[in-house]
PDB file of N, CA and C in Angstrom:
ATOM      1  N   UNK A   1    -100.448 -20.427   6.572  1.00  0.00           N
ATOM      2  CA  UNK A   1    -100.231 -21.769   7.075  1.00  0.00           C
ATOM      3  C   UNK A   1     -98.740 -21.964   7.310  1.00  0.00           C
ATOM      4  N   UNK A   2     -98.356 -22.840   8.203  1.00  0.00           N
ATOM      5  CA  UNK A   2     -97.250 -22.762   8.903  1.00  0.00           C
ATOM      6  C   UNK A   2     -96.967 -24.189   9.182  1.00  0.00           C
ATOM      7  N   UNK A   3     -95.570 -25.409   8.618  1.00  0.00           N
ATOM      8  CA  UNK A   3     -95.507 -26.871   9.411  1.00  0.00           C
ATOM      9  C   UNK A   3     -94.154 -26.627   9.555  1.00  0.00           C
ATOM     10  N   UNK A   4     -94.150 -27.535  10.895  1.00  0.00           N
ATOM     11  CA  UNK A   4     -93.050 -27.738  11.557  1.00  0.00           C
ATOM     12  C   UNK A   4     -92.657 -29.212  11.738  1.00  0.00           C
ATOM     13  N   UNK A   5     -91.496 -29.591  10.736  1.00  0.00           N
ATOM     14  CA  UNK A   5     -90.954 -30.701  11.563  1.00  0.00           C
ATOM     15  C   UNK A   5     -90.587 -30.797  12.695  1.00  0.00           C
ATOM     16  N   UNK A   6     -91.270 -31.618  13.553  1.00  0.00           N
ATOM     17  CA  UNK A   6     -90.252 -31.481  14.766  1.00  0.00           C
ATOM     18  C   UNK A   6     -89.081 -31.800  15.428  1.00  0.00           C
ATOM     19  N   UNK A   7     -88.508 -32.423  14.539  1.00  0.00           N
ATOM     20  CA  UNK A   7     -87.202 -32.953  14.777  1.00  0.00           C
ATOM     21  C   UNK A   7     -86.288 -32.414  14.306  1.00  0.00           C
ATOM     22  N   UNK A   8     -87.005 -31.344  13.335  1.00  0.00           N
ATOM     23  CA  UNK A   8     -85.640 -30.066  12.881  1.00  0.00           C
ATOM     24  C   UNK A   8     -85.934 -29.709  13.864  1.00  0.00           C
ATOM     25  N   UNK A   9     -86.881 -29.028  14.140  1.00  0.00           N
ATOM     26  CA  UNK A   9     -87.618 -28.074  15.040  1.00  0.00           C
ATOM     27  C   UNK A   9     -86.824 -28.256  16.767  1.00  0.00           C
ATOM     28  N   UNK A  10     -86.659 -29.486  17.461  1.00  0.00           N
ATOM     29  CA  UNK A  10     -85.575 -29.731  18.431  1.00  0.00           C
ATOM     30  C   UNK A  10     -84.286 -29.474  18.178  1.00  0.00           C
ATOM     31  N   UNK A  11     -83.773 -29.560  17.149  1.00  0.00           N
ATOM     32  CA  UNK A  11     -82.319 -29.129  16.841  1.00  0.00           C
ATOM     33  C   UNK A  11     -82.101 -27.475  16.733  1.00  0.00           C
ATOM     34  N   UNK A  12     -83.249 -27.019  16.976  1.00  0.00           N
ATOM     35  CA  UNK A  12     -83.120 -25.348  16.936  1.00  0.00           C
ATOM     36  C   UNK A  12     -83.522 -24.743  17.988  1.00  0.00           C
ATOM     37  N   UNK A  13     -83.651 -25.447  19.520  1.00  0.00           N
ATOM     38  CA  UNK A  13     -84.247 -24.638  20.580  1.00  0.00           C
ATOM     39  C   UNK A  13     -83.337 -24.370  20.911  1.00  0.00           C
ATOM     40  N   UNK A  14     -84.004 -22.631  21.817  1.00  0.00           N
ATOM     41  CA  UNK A  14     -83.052 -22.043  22.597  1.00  0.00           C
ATOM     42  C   UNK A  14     -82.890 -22.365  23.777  1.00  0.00           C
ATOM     43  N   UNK A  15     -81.430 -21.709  24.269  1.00  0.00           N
ATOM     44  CA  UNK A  15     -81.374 -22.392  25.663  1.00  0.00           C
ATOM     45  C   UNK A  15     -81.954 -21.375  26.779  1.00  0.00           C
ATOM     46  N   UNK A  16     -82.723 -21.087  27.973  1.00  0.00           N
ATOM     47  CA  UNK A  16     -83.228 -20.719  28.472  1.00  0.00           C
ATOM     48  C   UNK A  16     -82.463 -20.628  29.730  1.00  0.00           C
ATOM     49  N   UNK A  17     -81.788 -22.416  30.112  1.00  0.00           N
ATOM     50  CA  UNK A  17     -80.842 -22.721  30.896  1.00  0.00           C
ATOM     51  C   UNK A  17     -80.139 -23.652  30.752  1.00  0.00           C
ATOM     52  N   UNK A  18     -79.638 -23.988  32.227  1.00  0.00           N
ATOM     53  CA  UNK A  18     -78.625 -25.445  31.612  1.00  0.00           C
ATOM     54  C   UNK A  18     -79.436 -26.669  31.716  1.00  0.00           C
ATOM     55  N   UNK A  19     -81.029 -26.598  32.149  1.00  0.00           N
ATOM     56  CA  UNK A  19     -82.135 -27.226  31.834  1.00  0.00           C
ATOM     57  C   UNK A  19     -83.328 -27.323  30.855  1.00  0.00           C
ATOM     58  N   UNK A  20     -83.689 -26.185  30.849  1.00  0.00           N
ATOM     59  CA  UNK A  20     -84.848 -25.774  29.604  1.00  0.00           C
ATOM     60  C   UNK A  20     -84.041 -25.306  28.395  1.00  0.00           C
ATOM     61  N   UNK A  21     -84.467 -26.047  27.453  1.00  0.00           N
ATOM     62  CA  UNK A  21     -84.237 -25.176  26.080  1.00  0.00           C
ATOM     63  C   UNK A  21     -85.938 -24.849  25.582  1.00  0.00           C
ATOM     64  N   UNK A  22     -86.124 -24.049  24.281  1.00  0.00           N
ATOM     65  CA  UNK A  22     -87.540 -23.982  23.936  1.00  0.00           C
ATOM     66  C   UNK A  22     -87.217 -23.359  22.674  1.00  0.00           C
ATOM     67  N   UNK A  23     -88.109 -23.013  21.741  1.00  0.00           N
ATOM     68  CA  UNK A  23     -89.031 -22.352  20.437  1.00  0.00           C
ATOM     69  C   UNK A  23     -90.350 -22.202  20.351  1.00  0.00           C
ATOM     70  N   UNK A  24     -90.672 -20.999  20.240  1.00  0.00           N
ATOM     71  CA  UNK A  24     -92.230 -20.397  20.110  1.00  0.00           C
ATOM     72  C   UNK A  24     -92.203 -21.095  18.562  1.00  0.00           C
ATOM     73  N   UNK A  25     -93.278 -21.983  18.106  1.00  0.00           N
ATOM     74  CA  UNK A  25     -93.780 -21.963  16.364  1.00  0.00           C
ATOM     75  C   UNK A  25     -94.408 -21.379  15.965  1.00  0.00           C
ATOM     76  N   UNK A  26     -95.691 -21.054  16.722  1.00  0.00           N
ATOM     77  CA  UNK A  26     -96.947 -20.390  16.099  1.00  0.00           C
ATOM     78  C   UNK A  26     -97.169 -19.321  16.776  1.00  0.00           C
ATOM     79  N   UNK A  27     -97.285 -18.205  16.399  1.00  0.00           N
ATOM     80  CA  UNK A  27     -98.022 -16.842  17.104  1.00  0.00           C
ATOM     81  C   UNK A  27     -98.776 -16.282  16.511  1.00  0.00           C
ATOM     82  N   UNK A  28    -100.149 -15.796  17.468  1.00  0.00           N
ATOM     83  CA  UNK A  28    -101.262 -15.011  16.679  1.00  0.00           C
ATOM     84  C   UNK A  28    -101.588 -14.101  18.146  1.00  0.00           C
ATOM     85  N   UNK A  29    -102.369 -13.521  17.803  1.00  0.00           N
ATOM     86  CA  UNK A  29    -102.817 -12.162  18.825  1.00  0.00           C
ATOM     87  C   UNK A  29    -103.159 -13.265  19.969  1.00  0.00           C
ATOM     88  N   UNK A  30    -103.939 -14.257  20.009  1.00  0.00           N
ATOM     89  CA  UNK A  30    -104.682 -15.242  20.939  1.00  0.00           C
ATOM     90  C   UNK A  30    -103.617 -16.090  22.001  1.00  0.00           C
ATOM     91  N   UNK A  31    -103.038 -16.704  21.134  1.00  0.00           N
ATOM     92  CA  UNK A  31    -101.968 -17.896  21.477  1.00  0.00           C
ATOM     93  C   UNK A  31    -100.387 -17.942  21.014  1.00  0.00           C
ATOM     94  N   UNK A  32     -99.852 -18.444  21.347  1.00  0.00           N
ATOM     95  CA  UNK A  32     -98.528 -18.815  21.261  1.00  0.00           C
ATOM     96  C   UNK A  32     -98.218 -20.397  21.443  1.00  0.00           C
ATOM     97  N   UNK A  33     -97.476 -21.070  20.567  1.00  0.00           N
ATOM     98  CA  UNK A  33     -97.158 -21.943  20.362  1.00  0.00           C
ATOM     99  C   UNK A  33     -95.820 -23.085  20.145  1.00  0.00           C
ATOM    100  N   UNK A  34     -95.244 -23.908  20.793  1.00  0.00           N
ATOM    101  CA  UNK A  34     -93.910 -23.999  20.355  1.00  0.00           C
ATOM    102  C   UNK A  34     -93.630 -25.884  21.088  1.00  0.00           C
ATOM    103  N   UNK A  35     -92.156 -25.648  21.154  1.00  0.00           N
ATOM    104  CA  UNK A  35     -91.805 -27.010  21.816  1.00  0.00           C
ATOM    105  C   UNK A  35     -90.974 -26.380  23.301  1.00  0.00           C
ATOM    106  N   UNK A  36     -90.540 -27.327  24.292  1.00  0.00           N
ATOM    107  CA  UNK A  36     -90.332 -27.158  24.993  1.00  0.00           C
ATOM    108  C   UNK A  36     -89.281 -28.392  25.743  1.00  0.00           C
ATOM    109  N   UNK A  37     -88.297 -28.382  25.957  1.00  0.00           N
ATOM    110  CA  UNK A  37     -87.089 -29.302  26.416  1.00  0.00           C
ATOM    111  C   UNK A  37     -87.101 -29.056  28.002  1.00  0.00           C
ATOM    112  N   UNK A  38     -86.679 -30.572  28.558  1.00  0.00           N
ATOM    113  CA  UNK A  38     -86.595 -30.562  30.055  1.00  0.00           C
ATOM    114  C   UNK A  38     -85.539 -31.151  30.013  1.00  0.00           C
ATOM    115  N   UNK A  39     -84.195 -31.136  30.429  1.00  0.00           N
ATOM    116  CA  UNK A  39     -82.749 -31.696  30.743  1.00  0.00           C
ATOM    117  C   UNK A  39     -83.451 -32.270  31.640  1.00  0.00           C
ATOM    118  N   UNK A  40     -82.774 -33.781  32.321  1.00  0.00           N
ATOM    119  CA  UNK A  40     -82.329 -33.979  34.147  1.00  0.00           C
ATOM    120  C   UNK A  40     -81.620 -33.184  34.836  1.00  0.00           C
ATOM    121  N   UNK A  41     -82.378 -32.712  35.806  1.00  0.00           N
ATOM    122  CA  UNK A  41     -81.462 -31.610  36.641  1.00  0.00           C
ATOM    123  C   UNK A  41     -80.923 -32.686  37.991  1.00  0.00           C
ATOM    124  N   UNK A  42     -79.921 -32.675  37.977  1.00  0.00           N
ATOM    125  CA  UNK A  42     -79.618 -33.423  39.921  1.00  0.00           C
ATOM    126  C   UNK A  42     -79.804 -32.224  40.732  1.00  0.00           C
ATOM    127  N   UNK A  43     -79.412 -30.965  40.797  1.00  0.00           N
ATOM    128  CA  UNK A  43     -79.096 -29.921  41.528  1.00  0.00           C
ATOM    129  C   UNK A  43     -79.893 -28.794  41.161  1.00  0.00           C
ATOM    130  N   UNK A  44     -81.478 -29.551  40.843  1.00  0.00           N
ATOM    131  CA  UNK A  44     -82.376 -28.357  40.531  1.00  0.00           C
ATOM    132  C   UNK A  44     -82.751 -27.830  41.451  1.00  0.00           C
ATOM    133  N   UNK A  45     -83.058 -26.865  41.360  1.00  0.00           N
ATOM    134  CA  UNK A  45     -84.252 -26.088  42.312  1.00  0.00           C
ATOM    135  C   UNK A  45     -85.623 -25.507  41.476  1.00  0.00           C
ATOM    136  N   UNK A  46     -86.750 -26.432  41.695  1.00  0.00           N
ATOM    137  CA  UNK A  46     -87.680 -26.219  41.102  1.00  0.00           C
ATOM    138  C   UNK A  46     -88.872 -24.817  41.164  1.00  0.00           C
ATOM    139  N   UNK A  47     -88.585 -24.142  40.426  1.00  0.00           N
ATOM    140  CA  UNK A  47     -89.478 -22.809  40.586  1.00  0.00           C
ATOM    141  C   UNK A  47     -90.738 -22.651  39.613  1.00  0.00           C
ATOM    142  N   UNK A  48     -91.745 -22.442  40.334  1.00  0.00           N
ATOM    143  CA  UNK A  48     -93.143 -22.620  39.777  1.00  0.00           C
ATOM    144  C   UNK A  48     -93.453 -21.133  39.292  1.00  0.00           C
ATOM    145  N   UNK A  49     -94.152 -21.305  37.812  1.00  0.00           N
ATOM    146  CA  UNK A  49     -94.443 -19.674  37.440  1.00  0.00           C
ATOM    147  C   UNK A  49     -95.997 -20.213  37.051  1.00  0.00           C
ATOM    148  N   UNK A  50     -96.556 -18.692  37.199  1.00  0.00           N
ATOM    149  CA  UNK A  50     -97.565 -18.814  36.461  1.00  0.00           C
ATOM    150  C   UNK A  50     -98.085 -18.238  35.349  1.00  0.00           C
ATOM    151  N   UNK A  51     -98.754 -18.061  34.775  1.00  0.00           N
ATOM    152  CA  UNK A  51     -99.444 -16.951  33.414  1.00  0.00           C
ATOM    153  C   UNK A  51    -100.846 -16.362  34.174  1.00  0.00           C
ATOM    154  N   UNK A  52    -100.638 -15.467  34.418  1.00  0.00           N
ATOM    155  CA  UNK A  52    -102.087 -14.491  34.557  1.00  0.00           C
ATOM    156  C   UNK A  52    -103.362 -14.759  33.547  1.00  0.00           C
ATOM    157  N   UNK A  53    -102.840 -14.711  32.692  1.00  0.00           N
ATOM    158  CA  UNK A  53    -103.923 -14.463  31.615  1.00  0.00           C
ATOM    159  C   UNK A  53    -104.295 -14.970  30.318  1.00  0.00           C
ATOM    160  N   UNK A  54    -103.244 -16.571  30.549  1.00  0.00           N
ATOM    161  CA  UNK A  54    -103.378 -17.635  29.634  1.00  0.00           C
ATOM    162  C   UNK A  54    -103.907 -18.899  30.190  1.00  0.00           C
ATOM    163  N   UNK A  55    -104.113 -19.979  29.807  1.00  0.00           N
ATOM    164  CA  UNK A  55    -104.164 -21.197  30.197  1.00  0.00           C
ATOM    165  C   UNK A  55    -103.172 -22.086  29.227  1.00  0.00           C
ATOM    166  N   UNK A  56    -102.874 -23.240  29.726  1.00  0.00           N
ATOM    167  CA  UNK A  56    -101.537 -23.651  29.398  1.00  0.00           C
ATOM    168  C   UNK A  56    -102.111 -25.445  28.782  1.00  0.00           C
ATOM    169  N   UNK A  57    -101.757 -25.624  27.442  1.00  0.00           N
ATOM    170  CA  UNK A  57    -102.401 -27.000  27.524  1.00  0.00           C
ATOM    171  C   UNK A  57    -100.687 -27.343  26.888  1.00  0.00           C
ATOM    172  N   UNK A  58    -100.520 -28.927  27.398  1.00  0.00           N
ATOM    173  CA  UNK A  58     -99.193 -29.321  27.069  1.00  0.00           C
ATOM    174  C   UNK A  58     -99.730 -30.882  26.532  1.00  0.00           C
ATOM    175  N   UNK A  59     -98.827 -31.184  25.203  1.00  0.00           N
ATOM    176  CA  UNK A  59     -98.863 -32.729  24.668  1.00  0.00           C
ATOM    177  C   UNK A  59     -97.664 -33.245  24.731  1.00  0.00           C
ATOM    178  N   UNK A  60     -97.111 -34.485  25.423  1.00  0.00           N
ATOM    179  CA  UNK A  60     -96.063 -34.735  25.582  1.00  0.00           C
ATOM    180  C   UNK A  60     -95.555 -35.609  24.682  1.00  0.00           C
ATOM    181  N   UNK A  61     -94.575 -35.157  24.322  1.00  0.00           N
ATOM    182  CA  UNK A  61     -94.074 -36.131  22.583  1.00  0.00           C
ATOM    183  C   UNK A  61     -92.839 -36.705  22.657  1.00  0.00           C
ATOM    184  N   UNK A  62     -92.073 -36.594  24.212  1.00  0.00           N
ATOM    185  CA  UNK A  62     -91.122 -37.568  23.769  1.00  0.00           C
ATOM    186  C   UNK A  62     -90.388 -37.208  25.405  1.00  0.00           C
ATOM    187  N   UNK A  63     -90.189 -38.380  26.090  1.00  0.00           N
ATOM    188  CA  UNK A  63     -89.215 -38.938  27.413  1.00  0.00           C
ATOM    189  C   UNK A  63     -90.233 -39.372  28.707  1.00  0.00           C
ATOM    190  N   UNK A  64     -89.791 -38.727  29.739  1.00  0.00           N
ATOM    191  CA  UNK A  64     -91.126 -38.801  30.536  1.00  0.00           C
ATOM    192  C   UNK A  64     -90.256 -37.744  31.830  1.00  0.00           C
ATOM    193  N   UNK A  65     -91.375 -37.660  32.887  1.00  0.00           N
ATOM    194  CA  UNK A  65     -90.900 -36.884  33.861  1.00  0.00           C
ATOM    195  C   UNK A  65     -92.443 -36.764  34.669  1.00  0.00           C
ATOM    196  N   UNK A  66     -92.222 -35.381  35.411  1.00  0.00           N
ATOM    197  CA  UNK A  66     -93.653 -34.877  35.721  1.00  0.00           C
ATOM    198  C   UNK A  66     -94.051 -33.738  35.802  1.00  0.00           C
ATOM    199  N   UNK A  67     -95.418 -33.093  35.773  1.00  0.00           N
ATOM    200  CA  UNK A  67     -95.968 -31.891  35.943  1.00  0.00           C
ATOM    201  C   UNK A  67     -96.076 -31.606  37.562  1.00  0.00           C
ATOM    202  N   UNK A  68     -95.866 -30.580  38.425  1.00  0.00           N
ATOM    203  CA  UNK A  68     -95.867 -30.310  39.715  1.00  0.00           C
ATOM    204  C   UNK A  68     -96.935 -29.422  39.659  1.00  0.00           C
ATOM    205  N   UNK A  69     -98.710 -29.135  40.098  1.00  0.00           N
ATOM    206  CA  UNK A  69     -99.318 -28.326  40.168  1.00  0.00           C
ATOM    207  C   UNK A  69    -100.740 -28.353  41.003  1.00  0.00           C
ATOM    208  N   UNK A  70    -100.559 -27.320  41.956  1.00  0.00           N
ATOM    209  CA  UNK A  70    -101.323 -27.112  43.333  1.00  0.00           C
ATOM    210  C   UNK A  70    -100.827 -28.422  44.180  1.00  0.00           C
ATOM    211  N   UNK A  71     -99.708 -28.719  44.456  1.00  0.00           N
ATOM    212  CA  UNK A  71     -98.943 -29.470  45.087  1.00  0.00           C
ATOM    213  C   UNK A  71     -99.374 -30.718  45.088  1.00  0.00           C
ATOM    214  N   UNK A  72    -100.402 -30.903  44.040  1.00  0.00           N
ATOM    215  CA  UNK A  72    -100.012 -32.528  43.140  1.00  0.00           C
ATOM    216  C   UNK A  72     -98.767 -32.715  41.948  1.00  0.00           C
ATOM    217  N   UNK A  73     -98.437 -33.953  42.045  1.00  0.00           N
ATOM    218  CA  UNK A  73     -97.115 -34.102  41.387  1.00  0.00           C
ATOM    219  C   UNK A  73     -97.842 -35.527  39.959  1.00  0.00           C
ATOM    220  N   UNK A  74     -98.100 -34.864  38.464  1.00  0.00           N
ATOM    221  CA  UNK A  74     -98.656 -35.550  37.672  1.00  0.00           C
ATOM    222  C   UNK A  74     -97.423 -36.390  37.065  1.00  0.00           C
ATOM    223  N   UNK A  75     -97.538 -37.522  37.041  1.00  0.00           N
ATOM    224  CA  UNK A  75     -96.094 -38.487  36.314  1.00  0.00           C
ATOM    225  C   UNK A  75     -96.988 -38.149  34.512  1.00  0.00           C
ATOM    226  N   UNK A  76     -95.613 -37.346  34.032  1.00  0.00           N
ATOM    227  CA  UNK A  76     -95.853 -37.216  32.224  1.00  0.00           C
ATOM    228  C   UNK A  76     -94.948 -38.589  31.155  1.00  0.00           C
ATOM    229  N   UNK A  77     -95.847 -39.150  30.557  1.00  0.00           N
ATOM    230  CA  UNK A  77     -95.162 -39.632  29.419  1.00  0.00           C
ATOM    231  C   UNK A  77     -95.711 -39.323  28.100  1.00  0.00           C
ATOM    232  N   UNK A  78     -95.327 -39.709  26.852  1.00  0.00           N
ATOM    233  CA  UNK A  78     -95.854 -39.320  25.560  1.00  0.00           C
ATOM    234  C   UNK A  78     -97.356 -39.728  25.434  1.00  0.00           C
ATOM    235  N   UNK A  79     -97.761 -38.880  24.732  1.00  0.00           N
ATOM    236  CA  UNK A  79     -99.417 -39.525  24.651  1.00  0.00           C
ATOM    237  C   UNK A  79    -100.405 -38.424  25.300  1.00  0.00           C
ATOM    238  N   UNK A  80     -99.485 -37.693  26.533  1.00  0.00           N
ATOM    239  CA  UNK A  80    -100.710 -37.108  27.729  1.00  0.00           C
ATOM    240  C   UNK A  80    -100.614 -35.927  27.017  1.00  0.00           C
ATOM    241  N   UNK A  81    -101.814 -35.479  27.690  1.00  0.00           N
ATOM    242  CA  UNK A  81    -101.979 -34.227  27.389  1.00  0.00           C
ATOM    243  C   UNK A  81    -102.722 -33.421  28.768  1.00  0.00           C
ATOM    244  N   UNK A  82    -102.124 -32.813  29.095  1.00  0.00           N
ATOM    245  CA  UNK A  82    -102.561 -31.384  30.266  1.00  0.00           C
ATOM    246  C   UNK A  82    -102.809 -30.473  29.914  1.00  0.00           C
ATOM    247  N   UNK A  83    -104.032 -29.736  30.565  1.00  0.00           N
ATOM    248  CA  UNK A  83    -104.683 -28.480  30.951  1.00  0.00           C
ATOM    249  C   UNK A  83    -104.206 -27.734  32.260  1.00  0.00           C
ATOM    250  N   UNK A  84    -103.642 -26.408  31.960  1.00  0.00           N
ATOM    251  CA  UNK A  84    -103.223 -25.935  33.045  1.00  0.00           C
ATOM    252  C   UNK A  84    -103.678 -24.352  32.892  1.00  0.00           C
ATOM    253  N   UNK A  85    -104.790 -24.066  34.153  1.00  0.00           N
ATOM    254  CA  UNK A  85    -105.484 -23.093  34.318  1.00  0.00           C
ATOM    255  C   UNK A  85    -104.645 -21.871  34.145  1.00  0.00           C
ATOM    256  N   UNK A  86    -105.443 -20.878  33.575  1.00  0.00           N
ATOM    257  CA  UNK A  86    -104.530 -19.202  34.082  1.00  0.00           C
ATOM    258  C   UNK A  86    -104.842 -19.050  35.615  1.00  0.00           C
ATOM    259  N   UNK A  87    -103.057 -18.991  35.598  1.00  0.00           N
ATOM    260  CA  UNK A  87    -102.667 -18.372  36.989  1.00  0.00           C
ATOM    261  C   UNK A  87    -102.536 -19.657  38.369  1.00  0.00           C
ATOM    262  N   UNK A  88    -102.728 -20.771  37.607  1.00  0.00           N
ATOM    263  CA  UNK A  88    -102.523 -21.871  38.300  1.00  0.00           C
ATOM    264  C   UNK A  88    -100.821 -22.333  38.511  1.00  0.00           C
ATOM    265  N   UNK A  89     -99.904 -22.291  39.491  1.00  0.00           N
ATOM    266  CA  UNK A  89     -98.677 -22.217  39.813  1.00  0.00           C
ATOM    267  C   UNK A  89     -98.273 -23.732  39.611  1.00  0.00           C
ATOM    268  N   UNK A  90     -97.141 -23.658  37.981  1.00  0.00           N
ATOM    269  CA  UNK A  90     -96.980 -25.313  37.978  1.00  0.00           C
ATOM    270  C   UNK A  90     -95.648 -25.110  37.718  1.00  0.00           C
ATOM    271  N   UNK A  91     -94.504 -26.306  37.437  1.00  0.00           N
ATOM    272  CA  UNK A  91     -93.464 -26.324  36.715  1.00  0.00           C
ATOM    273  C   UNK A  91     -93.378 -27.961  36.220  1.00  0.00           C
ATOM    274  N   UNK A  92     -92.611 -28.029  36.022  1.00  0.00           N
ATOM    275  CA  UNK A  92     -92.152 -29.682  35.073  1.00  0.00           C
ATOM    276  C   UNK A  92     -90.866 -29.990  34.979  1.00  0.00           C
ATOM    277  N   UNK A  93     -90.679 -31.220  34.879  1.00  0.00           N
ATOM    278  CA  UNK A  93     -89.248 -32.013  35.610  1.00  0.00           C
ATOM    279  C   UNK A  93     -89.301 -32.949  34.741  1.00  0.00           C
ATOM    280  N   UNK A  94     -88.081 -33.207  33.326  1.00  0.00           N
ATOM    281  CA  UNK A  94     -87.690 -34.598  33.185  1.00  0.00           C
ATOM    282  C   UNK A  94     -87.196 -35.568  34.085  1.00  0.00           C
ATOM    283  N   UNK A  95     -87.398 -36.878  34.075  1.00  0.00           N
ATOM    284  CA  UNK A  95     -86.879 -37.866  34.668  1.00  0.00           C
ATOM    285  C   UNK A  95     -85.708 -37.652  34.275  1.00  0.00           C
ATOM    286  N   UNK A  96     -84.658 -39.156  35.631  1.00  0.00           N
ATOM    287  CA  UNK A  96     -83.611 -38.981  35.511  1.00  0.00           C
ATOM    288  C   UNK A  96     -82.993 -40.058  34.171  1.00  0.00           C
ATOM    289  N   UNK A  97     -83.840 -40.553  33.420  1.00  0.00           N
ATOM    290  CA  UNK A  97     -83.749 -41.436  32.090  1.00  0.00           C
ATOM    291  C   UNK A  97     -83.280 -40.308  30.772  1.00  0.00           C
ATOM    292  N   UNK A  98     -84.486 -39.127  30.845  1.00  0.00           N
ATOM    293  CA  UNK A  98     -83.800 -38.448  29.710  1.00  0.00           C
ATOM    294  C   UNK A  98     -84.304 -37.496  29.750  1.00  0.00           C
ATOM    295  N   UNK A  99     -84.364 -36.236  28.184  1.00  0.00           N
ATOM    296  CA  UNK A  99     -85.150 -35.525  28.168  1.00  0.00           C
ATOM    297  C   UNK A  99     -86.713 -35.473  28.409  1.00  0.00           C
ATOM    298  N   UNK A 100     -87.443 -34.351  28.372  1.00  0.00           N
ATOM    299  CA  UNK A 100     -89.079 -34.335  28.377  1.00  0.00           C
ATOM    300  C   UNK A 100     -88.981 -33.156  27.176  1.00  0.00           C
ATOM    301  N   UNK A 101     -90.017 -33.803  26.658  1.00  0.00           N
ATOM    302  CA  UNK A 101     -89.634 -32.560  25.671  1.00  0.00           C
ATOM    303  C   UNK A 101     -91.512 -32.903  25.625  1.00  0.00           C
ATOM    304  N   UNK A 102     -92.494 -31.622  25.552  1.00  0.00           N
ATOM    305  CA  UNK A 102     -94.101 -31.142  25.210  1.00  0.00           C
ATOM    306  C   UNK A 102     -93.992 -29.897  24.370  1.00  0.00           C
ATOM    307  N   UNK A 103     -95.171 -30.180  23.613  1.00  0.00           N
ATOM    308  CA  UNK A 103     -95.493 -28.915  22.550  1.00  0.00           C
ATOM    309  C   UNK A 103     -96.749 -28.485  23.426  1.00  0.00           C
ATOM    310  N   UNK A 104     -96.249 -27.007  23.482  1.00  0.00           N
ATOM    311  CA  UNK A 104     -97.249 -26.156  24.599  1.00  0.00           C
ATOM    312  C   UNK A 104     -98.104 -25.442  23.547  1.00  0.00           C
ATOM    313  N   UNK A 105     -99.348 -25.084  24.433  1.00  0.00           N
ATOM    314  CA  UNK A 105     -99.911 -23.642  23.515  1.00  0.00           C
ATOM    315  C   UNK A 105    -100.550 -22.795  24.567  1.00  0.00           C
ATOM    316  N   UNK A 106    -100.215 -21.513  24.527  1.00  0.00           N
ATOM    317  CA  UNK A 106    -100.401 -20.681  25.883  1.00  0.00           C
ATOM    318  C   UNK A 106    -101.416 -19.637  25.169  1.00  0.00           C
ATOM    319  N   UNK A 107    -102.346 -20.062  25.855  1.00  0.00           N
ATOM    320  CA  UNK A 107    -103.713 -19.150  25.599  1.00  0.00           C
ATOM    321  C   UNK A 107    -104.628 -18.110  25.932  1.00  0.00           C
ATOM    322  N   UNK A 108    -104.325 -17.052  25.473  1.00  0.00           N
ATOM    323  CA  UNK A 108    -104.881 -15.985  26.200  1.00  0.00           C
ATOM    324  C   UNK A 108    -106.533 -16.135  26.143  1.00  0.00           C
ATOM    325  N   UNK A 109    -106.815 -16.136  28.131  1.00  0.00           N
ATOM    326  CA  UNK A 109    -108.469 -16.338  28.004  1.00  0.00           C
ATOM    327  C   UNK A 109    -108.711 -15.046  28.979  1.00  0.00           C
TER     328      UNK A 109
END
């Protein structure tokens, strides 16, 4: 068994870029688990990835922004929660108010 505050748990992500920071929490053969930070970018360029061979569910716990996927654009605030298919091409954007920060779990199906 394994708990994570999460508010230590934000004070320890890595930086990825000068937008995303993140931390994996949980790993098992199946899934992977963690938090995930969205800066405001002005001068982003938004690049969509996908996972082959996971599906992607996200709970959003703190700012707002949106999910971009199959060229619908989902507005995220705290509370939601998304399903995002394997191999379905998405990315995510804090607003220009603040961070987005979701606890992901990437699931191998």
């Amino acid at each position: 068994m394994k708990v994570i505050k999460v508010e230590s748990a934000l004070k320890r992500l890595n930086k990825l870029n000068d937008e995303i920071r993140y931390a994996d929490c949980f790993a098992e053969k199946q899934f992977i688990s963690g938090l995930i930070a969205f800066r405001p970018a002005k001068n982003s360029k938004p690049k969509q990835i996908n996972h082959a061979d996971k599906d992607v569910v996200c709970h959003v716990i703190k700012g707002s922004g949106r999910l971009r996927i199959n060229s619908k654009r989902i507005p995220l605030r705290p509370g939601i929660i998304c399903h995002i298919p394997k191999g379905a091409p998405h990315d995510f954007a804090a607003s220009e108010k603040g961070e987005l920060v979701l606890f992901y779990s990437l699931i191998k199906t």
